[in-house]
Protein backbone atom coordinates (compact mmCIF):
# COMPACT_ATOMS: atom_id res chain seq x y z
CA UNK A 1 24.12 -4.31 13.60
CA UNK A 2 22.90 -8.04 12.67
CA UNK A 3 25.36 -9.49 14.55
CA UNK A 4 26.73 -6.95 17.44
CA UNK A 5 28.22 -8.25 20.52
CA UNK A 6 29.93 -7.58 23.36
CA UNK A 7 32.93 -8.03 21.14
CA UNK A 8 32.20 -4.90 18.99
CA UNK A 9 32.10 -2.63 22.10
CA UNK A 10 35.43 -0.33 20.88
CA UNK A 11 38.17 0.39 23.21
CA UNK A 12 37.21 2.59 26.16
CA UNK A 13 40.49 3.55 27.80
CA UNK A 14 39.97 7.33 29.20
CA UNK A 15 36.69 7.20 28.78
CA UNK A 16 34.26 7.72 32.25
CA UNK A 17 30.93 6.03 32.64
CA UNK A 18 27.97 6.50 34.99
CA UNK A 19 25.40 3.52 35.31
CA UNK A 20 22.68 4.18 36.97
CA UNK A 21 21.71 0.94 39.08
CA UNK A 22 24.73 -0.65 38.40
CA UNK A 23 24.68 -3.32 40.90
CA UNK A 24 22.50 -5.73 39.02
CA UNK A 25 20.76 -7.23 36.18
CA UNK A 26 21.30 -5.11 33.18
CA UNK A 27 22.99 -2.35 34.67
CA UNK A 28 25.57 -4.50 36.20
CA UNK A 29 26.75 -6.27 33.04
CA UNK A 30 26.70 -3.11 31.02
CA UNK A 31 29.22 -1.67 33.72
CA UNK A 32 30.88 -4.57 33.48
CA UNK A 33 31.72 -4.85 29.74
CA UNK A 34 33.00 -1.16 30.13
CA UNK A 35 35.02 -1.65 32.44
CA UNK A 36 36.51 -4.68 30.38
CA UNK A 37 36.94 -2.57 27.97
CA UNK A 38 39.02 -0.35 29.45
CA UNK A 39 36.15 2.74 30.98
CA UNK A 40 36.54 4.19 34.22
CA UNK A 41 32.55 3.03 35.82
CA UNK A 42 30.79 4.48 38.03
CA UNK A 43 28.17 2.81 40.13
CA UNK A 44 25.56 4.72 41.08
CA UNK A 45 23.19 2.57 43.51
CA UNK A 46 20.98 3.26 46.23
CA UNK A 47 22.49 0.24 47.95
CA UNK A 48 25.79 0.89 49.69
CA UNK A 49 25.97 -2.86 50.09
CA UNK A 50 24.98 -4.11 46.80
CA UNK A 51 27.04 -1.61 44.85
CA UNK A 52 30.15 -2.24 46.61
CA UNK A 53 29.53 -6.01 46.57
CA UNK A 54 29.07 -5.10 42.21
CA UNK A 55 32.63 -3.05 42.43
CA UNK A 56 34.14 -5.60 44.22
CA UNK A 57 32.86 -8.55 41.84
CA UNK A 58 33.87 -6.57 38.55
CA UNK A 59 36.77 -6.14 40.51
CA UNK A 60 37.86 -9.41 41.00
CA UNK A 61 36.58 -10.68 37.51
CA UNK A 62 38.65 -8.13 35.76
CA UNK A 63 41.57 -7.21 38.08
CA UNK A 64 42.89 -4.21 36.12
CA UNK A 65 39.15 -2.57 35.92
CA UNK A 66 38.35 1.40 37.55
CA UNK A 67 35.46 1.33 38.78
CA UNK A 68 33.81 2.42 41.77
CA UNK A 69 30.53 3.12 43.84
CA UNK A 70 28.66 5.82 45.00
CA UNK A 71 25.21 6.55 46.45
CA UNK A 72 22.29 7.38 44.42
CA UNK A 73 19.19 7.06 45.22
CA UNK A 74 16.99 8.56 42.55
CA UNK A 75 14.12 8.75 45.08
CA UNK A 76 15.62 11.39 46.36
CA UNK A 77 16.38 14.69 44.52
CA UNK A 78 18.51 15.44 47.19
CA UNK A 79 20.66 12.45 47.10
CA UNK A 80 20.56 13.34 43.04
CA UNK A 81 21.79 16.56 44.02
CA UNK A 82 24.72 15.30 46.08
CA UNK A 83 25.66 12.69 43.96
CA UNK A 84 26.00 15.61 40.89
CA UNK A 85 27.98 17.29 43.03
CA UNK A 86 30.19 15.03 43.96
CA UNK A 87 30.89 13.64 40.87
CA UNK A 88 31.86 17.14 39.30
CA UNK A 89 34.08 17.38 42.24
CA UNK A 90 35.81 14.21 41.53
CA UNK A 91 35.91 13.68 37.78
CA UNK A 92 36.86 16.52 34.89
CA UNK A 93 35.27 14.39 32.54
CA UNK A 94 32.03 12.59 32.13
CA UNK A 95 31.49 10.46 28.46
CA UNK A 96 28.76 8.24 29.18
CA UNK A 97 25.57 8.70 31.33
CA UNK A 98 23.92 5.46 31.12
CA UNK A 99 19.99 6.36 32.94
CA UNK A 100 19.63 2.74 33.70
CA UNK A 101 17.87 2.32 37.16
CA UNK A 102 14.47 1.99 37.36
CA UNK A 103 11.61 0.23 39.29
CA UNK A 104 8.23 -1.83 37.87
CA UNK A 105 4.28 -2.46 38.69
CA UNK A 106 4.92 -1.27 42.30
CA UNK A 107 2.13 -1.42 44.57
CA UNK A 108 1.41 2.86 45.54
CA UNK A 109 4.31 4.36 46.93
CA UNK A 110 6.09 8.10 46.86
CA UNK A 111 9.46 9.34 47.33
CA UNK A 112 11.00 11.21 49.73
CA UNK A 113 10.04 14.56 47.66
CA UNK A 114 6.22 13.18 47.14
CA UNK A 115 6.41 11.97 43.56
CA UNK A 116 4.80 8.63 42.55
CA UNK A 117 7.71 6.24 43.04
CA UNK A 118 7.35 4.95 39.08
CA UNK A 119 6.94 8.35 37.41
CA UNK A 120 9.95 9.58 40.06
CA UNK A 121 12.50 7.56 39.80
CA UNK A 122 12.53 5.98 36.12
CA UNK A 123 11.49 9.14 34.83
CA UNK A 124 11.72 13.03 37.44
CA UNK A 125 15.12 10.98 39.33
CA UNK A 126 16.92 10.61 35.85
CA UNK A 127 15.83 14.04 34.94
CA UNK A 128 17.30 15.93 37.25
CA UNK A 129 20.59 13.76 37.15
CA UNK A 130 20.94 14.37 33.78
CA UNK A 131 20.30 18.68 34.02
CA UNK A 132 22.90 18.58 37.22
CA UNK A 133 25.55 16.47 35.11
CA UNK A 134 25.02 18.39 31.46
CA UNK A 135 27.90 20.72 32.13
CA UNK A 136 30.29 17.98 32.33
CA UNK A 137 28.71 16.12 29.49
CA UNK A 138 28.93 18.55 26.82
CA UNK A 139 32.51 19.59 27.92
CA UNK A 140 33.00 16.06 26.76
CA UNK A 141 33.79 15.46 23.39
CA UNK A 142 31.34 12.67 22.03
CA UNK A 143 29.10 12.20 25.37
CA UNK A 144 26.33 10.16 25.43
CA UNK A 145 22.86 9.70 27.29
CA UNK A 146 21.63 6.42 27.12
CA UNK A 147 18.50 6.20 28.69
CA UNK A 148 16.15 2.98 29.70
CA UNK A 149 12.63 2.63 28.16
CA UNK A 150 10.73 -0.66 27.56
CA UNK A 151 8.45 -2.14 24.90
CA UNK A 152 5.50 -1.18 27.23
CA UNK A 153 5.24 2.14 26.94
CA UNK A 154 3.43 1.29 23.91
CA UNK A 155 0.56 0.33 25.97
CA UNK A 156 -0.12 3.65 27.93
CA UNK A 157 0.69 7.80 27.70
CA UNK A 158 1.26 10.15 29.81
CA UNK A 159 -1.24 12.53 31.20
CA UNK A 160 0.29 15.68 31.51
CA UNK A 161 -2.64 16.56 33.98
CA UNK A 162 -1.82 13.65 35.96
CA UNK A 163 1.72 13.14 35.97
CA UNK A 164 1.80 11.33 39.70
CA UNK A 165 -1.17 8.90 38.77
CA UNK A 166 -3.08 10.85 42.00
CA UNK A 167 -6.31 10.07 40.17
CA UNK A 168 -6.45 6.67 39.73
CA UNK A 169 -3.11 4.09 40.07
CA UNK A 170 -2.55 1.15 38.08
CA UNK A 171 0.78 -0.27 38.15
CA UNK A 172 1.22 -1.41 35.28
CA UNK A 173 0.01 2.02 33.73
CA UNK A 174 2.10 4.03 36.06
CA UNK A 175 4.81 2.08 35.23
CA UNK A 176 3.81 2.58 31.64
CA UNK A 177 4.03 6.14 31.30
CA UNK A 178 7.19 6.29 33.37
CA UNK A 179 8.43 4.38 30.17
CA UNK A 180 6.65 6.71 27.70
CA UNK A 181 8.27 9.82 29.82
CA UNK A 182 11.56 8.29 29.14
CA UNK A 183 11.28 8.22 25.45
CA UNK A 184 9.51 12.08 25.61
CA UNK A 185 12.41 13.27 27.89
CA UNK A 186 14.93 11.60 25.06
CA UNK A 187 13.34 13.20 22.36
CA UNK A 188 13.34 16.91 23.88
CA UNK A 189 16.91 16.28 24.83
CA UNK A 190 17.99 15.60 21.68
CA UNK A 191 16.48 18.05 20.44
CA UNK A 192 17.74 20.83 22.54
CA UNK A 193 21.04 19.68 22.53
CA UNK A 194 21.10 19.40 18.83
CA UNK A 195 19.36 23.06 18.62
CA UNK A 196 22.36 24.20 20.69
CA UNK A 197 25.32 22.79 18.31
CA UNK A 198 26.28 20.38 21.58
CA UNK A 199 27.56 17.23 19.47
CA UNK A 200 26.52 14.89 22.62
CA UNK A 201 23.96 12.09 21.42
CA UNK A 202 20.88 11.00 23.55
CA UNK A 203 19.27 8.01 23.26
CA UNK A 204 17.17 5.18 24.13
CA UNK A 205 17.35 1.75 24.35
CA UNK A 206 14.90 -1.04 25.67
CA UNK A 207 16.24 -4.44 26.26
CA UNK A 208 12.97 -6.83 25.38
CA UNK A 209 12.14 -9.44 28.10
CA UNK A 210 14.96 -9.54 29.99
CA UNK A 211 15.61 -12.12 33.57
CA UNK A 212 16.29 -9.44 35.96
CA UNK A 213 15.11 -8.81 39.71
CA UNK A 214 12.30 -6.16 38.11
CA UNK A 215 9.62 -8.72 37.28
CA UNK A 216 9.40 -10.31 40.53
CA UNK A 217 10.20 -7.11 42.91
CA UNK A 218 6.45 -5.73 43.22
CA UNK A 219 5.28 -9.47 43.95
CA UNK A 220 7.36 -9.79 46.63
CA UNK A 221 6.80 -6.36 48.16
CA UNK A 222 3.30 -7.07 48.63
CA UNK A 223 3.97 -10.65 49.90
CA UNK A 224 1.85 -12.12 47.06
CA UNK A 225 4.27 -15.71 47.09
CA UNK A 226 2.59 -17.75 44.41
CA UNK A 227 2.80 -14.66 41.71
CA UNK A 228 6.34 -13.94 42.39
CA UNK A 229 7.41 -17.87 41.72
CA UNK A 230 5.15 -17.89 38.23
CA UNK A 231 6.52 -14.49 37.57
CA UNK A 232 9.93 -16.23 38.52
CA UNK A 233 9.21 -19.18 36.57
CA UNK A 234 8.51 -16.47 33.20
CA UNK A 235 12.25 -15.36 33.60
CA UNK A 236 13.64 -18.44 33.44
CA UNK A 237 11.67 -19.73 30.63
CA UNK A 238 10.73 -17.07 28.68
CA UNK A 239 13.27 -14.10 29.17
CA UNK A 240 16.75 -13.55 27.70
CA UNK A 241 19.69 -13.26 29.76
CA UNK A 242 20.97 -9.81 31.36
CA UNK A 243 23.73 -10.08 29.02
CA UNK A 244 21.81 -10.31 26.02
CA UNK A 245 18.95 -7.88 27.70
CA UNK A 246 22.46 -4.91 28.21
CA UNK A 247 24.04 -5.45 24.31
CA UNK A 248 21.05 -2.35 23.17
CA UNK A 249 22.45 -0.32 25.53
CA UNK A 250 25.85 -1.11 25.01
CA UNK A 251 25.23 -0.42 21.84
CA UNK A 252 24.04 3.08 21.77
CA UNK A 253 26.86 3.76 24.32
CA UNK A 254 29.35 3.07 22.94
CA UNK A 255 28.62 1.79 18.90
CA UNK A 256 30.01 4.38 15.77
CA UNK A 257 26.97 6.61 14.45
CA UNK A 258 24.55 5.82 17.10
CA UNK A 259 21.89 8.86 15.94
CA UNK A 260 20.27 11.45 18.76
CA UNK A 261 16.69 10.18 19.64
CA UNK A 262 17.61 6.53 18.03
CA UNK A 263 15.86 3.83 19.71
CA UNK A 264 17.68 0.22 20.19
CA UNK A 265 16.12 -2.89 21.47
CA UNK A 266 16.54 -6.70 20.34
CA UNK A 267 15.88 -7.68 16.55
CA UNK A 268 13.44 -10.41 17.22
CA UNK A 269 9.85 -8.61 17.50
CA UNK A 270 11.40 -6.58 19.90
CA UNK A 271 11.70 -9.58 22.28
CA UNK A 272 15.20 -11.16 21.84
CA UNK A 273 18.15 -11.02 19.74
CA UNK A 274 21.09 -8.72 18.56
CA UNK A 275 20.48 -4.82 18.82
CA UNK A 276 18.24 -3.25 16.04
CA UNK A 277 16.17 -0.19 15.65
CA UNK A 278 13.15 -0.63 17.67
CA UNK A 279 9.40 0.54 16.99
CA UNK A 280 8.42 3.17 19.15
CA UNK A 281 4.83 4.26 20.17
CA UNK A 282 3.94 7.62 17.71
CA UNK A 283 2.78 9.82 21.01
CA UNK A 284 6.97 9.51 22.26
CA UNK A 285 7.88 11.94 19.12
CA UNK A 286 5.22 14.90 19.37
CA UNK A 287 7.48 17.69 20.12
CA UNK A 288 4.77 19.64 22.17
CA UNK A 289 3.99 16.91 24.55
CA UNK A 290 7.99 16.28 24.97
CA UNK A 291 8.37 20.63 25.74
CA UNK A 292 5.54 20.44 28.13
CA UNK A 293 6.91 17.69 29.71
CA UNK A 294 9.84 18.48 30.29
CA UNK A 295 8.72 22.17 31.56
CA UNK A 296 6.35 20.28 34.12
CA UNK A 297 9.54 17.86 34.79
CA UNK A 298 12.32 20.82 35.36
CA UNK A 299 8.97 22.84 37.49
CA UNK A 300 8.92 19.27 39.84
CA UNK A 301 12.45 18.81 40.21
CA UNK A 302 14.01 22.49 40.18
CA UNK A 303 16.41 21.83 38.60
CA UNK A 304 17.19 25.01 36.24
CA UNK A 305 19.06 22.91 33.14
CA UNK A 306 22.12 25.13 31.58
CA UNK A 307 22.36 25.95 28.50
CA UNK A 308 24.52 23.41 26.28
């Protein structure tokens, strides 16, 4: 694992793929090593522009790539809802769920269903896709969940009592425990699906400071100018590439003996470098808080999960 690259990624020919925010930054290159290597992708963005302008550029960097957009927006468990079914319509097979959209240290906002925006789409959103799609995951031989955390959720839990933040909202804390929720929801999963014989592996990755369009997004929705350019300024100088920030996750996608409930990010403190287990925060493995959890999370989202 010292030294895996892009290059390692083994050959992906009749294998589908799902990418959650596929359009950019991580997301996007993941997709588009996939689909270099030979996977039928699937991007699934809220943006009808931006994820056909993503198709059409994997498209035109690798000419003989599948891939292919359609609408997502986990903000809404409706559009979830659609976007399940439409994929069971359209594909008998589904290998790789890759849960990587997600938003960070937005200013107070809910979605459509009246969720804290953090806490519903990087965590409820990815929830519920994952239950609607688990029928045509374990009817696939050697499916994976790869799921999204960061190195911050180390700094804040959940509060099962206050799942939406409705008491007091911190950003950065909401955005924490959306990242902590990840890791819980990984950990139950795993643990069901394990329970139930299923042989598909769920896991989590976190890709260490990464230069994506996440660091700078809440600066600029609230107009604050001269945060967004230092924040700006951080990515370029600080921050690894999106390529280097997607190898964890193409790791545990696609990598020989990837474990359930393994957690990947870069080798170097967690910051940088080639994929390695990561440290994880001690609160993201207590099997009570994952069950309650994710009773709370299938309660919030309706969505009845099938057996495996």
């Amino acid at each position: 694992m010292s030294s895996w690259s892009e290059h390692d990624i083994p050959d992906q020919s009749g294998r589908t793929a799902v990418v959650t925010g596929g359009n950019s930054g991580i997301g996007l290159t993941a997709a588009r090593a996939l689909a270099r290597r030979g996977a039928r992708v699937v991007l699934a963005c809220r943006s009808e522009r931006r994820g056909t302008a993503a198709r059409d550029l994997i498209r035109t960097e690798i000419p003989a790539a599948e891939v292919e957009f359609a609408p997502l927006d986990l903000a809404s468990l409706d559009s979830v809802r659609t976007f399940a079914d439409t994929h069971r319509g359209t594909h008998a097979r589904l290998d790789l769920l890759i849960n990587n959209a997600g938003v960070m240290a937005l200013p107070h906002r809910l979605t459509s269903d009246g969720f804290e925006m953090q806490f519903g789409i990087n965590h409820l959103g990815h929830f519920a896709l994952t239950g609607l799609l688990l029928p045509a995951l374990t009817a696939t031989p050697g499916a994976r969940v790869v799921t999204v955390s960061s190195f911050m959720h180390h700094t804040a839990n959940i509060d099962i009592h206050d799942l939406n933040s409705e008491r007091h909202y911190h950003p950065w804390t909401a955005y924490s425990r959306s990242k902590t929720a990840n890791l819980l929801f990984v950990h139950e999963l795993a643990r069901r699906l394990t329970a139930a014989g299923a042989d598909t592996v769920a896991a989590a990755v976190h890709p260490g400071y990464a230069r994506t369009n996440l660091q700078t997004a809440a600066a600029r929705m609230e107009g604050r100018r001269a945060a967004e350019r230092v924040l700006g300024w951080g990515n370029r100088l600080l921050a690894q590439g999106p390529e280097a920030g997607a190898l964890p996750t193409l790791y545990a996608a696609t990598a020989p003996g990837v474990l359930p409930d393994s957690f990947t990010g870069p080798r170097l403190i967690g910051w940088r470098g080639a994929p390695a287990p990561a440290r994880r925060a001690r609160w993201t493995t207590d099997d009570r808080a994952s069950a309650r959890l994710w009773e709370e999370s299938a309660r919030l989202t309706s969505v009845a999960w099938p057996a495996p």
